[in-house]
N, C-alpha and C. Protein backbone atom coordinates (compact mmCIF):
# COMPACT_ATOMS: atom_id res chain seq x y z
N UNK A 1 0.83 -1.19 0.00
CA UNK A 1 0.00 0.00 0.00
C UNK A 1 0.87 1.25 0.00
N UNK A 2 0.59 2.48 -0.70
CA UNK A 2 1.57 3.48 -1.16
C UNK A 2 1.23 4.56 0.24
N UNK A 3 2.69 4.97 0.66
CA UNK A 3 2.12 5.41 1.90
C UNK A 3 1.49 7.17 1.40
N UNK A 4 1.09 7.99 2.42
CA UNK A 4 0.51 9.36 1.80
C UNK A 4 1.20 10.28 2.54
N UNK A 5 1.65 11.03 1.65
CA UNK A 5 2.47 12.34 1.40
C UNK A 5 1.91 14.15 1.61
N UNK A 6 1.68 14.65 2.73
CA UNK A 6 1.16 15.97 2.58
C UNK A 6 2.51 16.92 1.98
N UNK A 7 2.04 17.94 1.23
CA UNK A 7 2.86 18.90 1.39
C UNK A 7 2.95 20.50 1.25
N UNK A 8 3.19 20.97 2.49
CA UNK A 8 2.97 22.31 3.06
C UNK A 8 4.40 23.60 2.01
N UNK A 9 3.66 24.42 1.31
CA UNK A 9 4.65 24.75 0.64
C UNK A 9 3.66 26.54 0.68
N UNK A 10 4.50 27.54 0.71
CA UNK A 10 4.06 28.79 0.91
C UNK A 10 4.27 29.75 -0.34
N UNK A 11 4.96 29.20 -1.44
CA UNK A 11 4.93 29.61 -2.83
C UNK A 11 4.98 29.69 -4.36
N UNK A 12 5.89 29.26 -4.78
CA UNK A 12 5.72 28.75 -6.30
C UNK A 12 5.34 27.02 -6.51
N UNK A 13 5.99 26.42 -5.61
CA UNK A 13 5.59 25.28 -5.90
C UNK A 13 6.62 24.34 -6.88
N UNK A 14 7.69 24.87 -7.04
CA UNK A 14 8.09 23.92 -7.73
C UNK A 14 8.79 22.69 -7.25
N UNK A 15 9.42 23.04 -6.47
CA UNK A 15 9.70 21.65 -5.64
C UNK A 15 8.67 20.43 -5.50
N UNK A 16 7.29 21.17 -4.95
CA UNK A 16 6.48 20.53 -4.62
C UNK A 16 5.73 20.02 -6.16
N UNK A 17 5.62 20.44 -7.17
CA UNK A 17 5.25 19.62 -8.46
C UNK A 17 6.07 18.85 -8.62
N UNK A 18 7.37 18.97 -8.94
CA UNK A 18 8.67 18.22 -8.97
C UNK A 18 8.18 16.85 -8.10
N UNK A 19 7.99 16.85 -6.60
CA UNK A 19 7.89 15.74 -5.75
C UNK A 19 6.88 14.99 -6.65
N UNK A 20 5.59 15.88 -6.59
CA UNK A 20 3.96 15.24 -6.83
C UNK A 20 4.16 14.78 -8.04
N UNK A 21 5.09 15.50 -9.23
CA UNK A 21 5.42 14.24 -10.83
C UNK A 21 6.50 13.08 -10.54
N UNK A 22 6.82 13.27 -9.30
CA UNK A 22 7.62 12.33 -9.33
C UNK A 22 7.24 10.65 -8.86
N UNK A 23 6.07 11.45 -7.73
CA UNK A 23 5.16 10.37 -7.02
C UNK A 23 4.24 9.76 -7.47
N UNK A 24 3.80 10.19 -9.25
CA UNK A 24 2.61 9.86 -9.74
C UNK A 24 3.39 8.32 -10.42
N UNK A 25 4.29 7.78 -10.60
CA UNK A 25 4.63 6.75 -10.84
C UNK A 25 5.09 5.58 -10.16
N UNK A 26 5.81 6.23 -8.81
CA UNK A 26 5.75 5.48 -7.98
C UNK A 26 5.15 4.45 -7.06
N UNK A 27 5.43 3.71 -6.77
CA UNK A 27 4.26 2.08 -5.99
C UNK A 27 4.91 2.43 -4.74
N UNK A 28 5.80 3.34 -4.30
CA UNK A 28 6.26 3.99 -2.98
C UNK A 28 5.06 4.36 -2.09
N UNK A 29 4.94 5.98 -2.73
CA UNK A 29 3.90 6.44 -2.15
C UNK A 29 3.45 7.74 -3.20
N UNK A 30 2.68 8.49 -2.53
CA UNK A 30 1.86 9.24 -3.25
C UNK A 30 0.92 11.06 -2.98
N UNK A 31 1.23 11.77 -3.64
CA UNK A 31 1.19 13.24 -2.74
C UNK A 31 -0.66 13.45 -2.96
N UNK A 32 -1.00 13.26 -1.88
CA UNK A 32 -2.42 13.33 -1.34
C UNK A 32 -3.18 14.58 -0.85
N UNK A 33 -2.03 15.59 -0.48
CA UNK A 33 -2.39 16.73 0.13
C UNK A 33 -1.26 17.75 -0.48
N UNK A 34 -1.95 18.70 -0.68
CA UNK A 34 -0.97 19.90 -0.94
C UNK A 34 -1.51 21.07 0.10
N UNK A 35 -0.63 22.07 0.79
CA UNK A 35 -1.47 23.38 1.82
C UNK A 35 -0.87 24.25 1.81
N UNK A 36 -1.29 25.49 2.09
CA UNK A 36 -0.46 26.59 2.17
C UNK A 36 -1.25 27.39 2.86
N UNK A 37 -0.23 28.42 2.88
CA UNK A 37 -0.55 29.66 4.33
C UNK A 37 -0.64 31.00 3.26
N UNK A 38 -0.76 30.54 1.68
CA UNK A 38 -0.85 31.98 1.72
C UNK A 38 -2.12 31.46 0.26
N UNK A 39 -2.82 32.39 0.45
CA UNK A 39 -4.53 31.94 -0.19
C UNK A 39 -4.08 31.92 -1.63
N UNK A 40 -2.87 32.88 -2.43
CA UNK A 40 -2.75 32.95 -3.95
C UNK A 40 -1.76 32.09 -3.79
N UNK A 41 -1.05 31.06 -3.52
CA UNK A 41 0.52 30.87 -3.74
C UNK A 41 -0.21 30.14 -4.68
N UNK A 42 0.95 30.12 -5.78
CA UNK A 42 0.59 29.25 -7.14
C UNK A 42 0.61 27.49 -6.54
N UNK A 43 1.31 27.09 -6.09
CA UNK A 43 1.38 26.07 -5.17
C UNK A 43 0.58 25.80 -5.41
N UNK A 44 -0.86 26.01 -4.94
CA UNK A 44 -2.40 25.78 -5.23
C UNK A 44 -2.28 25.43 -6.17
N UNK A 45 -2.61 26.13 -7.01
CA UNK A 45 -2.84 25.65 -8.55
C UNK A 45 -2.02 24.77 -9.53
N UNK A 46 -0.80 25.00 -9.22
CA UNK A 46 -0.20 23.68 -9.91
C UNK A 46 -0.46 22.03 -9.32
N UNK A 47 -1.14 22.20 -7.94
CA UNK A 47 -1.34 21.14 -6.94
C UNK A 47 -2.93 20.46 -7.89
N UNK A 48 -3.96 21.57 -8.22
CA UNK A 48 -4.91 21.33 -8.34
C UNK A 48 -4.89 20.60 -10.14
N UNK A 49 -3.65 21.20 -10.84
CA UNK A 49 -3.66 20.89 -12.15
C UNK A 49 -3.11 19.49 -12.50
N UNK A 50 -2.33 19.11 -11.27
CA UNK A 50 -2.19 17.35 -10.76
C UNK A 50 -3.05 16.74 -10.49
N UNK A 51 -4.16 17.14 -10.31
CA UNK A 51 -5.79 16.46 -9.47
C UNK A 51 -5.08 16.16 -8.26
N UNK A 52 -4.32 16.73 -7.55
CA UNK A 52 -4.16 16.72 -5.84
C UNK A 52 -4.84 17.82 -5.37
N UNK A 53 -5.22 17.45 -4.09
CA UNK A 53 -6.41 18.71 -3.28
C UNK A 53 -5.47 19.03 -3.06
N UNK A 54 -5.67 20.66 -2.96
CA UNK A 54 -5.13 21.79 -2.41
C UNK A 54 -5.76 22.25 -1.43
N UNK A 55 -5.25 23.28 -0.54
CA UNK A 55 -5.96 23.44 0.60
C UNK A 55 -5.60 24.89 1.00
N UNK A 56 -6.14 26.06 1.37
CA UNK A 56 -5.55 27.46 2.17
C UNK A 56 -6.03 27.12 3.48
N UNK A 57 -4.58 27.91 4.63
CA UNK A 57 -5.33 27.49 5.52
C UNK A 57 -4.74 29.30 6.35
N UNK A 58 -5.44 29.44 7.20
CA UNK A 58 -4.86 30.24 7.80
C UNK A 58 -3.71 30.31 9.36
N UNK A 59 -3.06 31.33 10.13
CA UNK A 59 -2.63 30.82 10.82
C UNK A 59 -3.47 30.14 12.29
N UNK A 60 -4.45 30.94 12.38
CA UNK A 60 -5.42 30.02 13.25
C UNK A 60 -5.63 28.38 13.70
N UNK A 61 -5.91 28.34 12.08
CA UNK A 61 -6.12 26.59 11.95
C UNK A 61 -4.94 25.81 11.93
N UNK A 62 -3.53 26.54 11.85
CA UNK A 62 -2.28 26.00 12.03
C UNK A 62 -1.86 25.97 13.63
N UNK A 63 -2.22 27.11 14.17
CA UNK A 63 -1.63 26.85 15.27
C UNK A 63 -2.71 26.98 16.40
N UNK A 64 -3.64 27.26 16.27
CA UNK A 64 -4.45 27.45 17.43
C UNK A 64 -5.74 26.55 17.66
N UNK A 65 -6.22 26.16 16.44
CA UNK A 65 -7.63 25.33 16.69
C UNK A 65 -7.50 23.87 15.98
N UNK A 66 -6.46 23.77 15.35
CA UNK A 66 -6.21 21.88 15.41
C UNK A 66 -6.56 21.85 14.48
N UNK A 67 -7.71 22.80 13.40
CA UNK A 67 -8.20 22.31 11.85
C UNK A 67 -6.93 21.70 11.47
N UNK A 68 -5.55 22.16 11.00
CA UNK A 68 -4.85 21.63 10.44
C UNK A 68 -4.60 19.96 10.73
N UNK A 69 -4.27 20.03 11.62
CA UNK A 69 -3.91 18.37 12.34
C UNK A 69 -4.75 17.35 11.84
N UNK A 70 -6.30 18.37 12.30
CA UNK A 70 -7.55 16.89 11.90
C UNK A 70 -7.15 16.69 10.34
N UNK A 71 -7.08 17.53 9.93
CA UNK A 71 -7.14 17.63 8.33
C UNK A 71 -6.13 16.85 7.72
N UNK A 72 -5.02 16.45 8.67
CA UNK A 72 -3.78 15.23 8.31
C UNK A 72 -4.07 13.96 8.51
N UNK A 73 -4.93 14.11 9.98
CA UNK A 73 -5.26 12.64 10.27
C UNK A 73 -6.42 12.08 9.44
N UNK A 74 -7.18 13.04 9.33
CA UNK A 74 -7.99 12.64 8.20
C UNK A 74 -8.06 11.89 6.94
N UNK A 75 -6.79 12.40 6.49
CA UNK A 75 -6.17 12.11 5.03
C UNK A 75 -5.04 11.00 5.73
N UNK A 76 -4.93 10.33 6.91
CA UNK A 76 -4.13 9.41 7.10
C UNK A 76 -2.77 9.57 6.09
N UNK A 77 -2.31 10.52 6.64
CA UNK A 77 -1.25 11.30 6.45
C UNK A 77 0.70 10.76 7.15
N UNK A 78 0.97 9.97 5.91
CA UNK A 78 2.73 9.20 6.59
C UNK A 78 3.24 9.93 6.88
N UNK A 79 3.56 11.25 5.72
CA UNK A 79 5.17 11.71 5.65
C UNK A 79 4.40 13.48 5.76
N UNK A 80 4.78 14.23 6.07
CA UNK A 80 4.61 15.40 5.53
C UNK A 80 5.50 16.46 5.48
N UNK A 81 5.71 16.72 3.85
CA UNK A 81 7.13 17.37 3.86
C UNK A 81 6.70 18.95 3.28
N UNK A 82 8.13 19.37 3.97
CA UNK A 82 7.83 21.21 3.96
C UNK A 82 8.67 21.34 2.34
N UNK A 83 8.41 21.78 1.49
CA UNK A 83 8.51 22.49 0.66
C UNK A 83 8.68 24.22 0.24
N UNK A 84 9.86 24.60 0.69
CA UNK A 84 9.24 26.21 0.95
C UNK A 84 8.15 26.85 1.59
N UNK A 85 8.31 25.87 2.56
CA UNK A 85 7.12 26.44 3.37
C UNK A 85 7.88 27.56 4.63
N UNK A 86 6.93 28.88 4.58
CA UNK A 86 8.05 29.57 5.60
C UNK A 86 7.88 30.17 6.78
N UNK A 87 6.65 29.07 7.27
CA UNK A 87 5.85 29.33 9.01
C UNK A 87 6.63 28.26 9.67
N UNK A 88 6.93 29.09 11.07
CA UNK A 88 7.43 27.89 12.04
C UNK A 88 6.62 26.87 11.97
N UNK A 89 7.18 25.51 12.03
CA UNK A 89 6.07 24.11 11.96
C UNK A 89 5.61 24.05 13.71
N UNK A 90 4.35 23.99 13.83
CA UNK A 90 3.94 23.80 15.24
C UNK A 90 4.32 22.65 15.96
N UNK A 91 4.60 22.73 17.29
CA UNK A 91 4.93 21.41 17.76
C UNK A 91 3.44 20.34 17.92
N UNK A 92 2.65 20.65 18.05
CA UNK A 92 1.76 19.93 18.26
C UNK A 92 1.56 19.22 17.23
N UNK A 93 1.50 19.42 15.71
CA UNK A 93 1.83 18.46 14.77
C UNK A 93 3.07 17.94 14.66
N UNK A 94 4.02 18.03 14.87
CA UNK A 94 5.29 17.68 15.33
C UNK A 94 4.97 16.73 16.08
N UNK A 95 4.55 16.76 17.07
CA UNK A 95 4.31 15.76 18.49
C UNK A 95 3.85 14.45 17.79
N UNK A 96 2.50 15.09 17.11
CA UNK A 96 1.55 14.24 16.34
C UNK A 96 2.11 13.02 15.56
N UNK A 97 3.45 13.32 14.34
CA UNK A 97 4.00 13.06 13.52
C UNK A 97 5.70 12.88 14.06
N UNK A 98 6.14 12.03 14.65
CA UNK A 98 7.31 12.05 15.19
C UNK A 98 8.10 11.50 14.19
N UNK A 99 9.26 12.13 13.60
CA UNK A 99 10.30 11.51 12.59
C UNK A 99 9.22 11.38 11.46
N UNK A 100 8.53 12.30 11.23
CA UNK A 100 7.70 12.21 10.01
C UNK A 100 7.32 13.72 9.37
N UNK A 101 8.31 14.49 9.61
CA UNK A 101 8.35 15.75 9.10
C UNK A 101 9.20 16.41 8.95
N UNK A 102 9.49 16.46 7.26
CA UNK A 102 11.04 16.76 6.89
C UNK A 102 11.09 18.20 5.87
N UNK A 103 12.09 18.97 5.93
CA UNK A 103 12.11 20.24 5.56
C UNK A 103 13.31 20.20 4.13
N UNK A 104 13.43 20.86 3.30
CA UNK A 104 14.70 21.39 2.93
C UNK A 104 15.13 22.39 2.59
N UNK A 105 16.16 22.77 3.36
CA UNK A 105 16.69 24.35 3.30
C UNK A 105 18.02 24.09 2.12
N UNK A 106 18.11 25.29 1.36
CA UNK A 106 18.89 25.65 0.36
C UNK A 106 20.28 25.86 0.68
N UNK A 107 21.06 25.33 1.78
CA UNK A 107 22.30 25.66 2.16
C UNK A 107 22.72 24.41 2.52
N UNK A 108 24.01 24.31 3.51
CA UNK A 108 24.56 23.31 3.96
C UNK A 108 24.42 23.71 5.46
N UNK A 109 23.63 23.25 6.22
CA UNK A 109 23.35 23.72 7.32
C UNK A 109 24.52 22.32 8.23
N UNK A 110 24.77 22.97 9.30
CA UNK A 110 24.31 24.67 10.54
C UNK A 110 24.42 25.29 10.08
N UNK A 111 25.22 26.07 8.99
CA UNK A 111 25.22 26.88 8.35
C UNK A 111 24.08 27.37 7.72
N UNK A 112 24.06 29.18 7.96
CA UNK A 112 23.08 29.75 7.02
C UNK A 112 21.36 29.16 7.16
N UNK A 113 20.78 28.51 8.66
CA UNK A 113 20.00 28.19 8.94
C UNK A 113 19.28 29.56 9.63
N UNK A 114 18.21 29.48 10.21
CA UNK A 114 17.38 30.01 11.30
C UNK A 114 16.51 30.95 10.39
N UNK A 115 15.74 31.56 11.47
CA UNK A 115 14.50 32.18 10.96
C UNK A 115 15.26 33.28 9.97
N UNK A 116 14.17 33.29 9.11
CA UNK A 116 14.74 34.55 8.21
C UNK A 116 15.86 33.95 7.24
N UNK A 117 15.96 33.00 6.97
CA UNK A 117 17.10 32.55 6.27
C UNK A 117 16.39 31.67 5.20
N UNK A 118 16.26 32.08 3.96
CA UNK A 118 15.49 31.67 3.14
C UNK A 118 15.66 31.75 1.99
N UNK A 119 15.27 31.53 0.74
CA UNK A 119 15.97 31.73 -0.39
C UNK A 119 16.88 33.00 -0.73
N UNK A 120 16.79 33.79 -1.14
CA UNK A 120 17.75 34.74 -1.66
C UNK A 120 18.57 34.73 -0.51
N UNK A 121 17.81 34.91 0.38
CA UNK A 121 19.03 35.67 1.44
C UNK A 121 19.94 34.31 2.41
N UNK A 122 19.66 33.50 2.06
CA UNK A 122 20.44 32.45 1.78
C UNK A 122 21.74 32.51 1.43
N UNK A 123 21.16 32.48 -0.08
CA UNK A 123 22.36 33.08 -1.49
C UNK A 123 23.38 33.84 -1.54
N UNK A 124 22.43 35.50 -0.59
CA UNK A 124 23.33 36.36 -0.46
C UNK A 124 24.16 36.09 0.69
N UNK A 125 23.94 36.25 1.84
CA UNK A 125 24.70 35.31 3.00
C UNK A 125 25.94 34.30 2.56
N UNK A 126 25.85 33.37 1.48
CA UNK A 126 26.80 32.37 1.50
C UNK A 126 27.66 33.63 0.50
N UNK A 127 27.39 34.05 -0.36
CA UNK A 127 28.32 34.56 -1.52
C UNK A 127 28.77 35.66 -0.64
N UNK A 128 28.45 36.71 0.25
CA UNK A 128 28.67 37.66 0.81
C UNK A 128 29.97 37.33 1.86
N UNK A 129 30.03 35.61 2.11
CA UNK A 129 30.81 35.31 3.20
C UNK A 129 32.38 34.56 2.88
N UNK A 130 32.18 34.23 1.30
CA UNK A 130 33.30 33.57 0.35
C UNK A 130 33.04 32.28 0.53
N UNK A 131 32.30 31.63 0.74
CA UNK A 131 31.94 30.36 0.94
C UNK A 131 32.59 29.77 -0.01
N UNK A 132 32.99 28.50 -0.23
CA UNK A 132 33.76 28.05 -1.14
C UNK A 132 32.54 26.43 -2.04
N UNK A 133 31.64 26.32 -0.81
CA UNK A 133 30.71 25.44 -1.48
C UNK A 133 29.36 25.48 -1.00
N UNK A 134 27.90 25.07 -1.63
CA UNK A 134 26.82 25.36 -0.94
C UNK A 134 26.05 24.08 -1.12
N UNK A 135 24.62 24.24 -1.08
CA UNK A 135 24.40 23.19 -1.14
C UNK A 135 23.07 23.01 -1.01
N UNK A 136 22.11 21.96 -0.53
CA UNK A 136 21.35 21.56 -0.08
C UNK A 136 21.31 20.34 1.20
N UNK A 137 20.22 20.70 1.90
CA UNK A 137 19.92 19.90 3.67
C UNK A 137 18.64 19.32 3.62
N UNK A 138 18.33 18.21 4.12
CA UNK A 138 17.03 17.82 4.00
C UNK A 138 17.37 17.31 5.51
N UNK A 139 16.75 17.69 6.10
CA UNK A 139 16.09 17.23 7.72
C UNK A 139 15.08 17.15 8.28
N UNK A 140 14.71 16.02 9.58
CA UNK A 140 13.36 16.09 9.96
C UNK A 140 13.51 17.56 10.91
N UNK A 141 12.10 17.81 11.30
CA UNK A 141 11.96 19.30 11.35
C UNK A 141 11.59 19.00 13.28
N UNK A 142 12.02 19.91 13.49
CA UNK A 142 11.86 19.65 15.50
C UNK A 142 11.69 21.09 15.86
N UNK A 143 11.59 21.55 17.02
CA UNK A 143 10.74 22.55 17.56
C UNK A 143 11.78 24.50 16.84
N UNK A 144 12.77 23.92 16.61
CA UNK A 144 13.70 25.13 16.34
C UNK A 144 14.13 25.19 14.79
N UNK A 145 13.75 26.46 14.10
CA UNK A 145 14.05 26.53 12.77
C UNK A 145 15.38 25.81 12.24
N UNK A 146 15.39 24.89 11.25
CA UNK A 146 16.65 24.22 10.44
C UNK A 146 17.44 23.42 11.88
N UNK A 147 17.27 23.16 13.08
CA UNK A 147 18.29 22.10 13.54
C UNK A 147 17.90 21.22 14.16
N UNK A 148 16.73 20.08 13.16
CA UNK A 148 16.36 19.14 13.08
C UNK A 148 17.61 17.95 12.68
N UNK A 149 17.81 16.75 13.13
CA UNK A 149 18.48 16.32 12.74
C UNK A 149 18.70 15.85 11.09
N UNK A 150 19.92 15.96 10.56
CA UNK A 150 20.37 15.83 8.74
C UNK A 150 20.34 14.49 8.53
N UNK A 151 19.51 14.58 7.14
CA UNK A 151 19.08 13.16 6.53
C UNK A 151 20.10 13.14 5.68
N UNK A 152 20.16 14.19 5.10
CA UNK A 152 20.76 13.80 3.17
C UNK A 152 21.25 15.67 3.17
N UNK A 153 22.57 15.43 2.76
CA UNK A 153 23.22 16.91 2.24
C UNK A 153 23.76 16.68 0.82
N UNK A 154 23.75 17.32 -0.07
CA UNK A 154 24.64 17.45 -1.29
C UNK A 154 25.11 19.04 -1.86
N UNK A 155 26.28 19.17 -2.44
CA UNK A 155 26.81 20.11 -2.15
C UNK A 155 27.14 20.47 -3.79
N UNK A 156 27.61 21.78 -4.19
CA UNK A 156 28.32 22.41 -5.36
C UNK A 156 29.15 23.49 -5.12
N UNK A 157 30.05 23.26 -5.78
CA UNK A 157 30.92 24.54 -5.37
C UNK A 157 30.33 25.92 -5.81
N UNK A 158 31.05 27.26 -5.14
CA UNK A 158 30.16 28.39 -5.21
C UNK A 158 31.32 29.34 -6.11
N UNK A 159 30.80 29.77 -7.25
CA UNK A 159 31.52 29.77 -8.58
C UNK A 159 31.93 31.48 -8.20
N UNK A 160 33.27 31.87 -8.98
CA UNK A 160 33.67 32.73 -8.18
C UNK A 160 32.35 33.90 -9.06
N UNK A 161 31.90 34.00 -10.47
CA UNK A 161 30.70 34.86 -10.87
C UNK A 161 29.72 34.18 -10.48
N UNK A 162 29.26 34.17 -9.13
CA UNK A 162 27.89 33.35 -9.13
C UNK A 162 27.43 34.77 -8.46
N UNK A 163 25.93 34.60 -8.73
CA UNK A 163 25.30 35.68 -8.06
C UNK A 163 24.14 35.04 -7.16
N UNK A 164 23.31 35.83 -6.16
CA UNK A 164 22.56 34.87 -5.77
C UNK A 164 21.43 34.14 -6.57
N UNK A 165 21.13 34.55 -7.62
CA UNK A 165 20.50 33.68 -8.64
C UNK A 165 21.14 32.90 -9.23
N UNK A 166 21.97 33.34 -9.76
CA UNK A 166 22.97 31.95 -10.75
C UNK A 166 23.18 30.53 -9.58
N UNK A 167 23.60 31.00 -8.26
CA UNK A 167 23.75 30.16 -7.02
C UNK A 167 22.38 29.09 -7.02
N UNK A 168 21.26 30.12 -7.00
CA UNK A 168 19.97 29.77 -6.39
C UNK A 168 19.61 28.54 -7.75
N UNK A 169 20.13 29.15 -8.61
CA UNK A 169 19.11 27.97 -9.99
C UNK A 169 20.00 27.07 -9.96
N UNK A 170 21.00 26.60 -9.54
CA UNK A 170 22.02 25.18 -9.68
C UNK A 170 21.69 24.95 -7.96
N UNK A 171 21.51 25.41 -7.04
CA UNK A 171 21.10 25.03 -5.81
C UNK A 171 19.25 24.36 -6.28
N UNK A 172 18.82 24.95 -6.78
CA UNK A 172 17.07 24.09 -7.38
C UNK A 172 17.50 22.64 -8.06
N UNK A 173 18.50 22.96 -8.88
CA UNK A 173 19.11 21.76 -9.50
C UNK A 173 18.97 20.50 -8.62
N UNK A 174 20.04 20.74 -7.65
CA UNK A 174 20.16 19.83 -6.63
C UNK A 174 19.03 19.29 -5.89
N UNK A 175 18.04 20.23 -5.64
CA UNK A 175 16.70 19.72 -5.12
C UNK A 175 16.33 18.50 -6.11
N UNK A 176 15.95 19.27 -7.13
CA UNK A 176 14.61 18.75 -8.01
C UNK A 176 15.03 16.80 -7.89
N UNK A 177 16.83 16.84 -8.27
CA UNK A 177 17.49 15.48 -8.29
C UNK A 177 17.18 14.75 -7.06
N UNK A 178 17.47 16.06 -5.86
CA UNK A 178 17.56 14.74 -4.51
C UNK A 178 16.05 14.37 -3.93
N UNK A 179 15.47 15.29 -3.86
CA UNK A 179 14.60 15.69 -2.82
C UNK A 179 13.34 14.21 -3.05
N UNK A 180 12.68 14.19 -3.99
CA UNK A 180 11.93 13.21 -4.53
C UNK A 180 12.74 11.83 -3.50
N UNK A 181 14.00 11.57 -4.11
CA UNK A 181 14.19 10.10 -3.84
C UNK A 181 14.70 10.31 -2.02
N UNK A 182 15.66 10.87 -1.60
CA UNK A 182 15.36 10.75 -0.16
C UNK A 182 13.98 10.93 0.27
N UNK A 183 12.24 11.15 -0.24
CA UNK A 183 11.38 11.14 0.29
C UNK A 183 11.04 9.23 0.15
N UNK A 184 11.43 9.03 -0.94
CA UNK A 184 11.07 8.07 -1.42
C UNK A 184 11.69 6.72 -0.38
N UNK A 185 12.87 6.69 -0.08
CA UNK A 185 13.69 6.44 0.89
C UNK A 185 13.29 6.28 2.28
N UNK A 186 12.90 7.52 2.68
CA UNK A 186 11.99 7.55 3.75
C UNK A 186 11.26 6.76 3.91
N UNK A 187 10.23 6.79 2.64
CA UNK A 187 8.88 5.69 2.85
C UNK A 187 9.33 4.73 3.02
N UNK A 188 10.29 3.97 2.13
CA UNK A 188 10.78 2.36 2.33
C UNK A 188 11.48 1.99 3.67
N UNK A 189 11.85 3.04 4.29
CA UNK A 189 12.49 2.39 5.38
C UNK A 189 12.34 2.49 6.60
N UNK A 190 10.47 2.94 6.64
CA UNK A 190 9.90 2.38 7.67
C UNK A 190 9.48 1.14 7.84
């Protein structure tokens, strides 16, 4: 049985199509839920043009009245992975979901983690500091922004004309390749 996949993503979505085309072939598992915190993120709509439900939610139902939670257990919900998603994850779904909620930040963390540390300024941060390589982190997610324990890192060197875009589109690179199969990974080795 293919296990089910939510995924909480707060804007373009591409990661999260990337996962959901990746899962439509798989006998792994399968992206069942798509959500977001912000009512236009395209996210939605590329979610809905997959025939996966999409969902807006506000911060209320995230952190204060449990809609969100029921709305996982509902959908008997395995894995649920953050995708650019850029609200603290509540502990109470945390609690809910133990070792079942995984993030990926655009760097090589500890490095270049914590609140406020997010795409561009990511980018700018590593290039601003001479970094010599960057990368991508995929970790499960625990009560403090990015220092969840590290599943899977992969890295590229940081080119001496890189800008934070040129950085940022070979750092997507690295997602689009890893991110899918360490989810995939996950599932099998429960």
């Amino acid at each position: 049985m293919k296990k089910r996949i939510a995924i909480f993503a707060s804007g373009t979505g591409t990661n999260a199509l990337n996962i959901i085309r990746y899962f439509k072939t798989s006998s792994t598992g399968e992206v069942v839920l798509v959500l977001s915190n912000k009512r236009h993120a395209k996210v939605l709509e590329k979610a809905e043009c997959e025939d996966i439900k999409s969902l807006y939610f506000d911060k209320a139902s995230l952190y204060e009245s449990g809609k969100v939670l029921d709305l996982l257990e509902n959908y008997e919900i395995d894995l649920i992975v953050l995708a650019g998603f850029l609200l603290k994850f509540p502990d109470h779904i945390i609690k809910e979901f133990p070792r079942k909620v995984i993030n990926i930040h655009p760097a090589l963390l500890p490095k270049y983690g914590g609140k406020g540390m997010y795409g561009r300024y990511v980018h700018e941060a590593v290039i601003a500091n001479g970094e010599e390589e960057s990368g991508i982190t995929i970790h499960f997610v625990n009560s403090e922004y990015d220092e969840g324990t590290i599943i899977f890192q992969a890295s590229i060197p940081v080119l001496p004309q890189d800008s934070p875009e040129s950085l940022a589109s070979r750092i997507h690179k690295l997602e689009y390749k890893h991110f899918p199969k360490v989810i995939e990974n996950l599932l099998t080795s429960d």
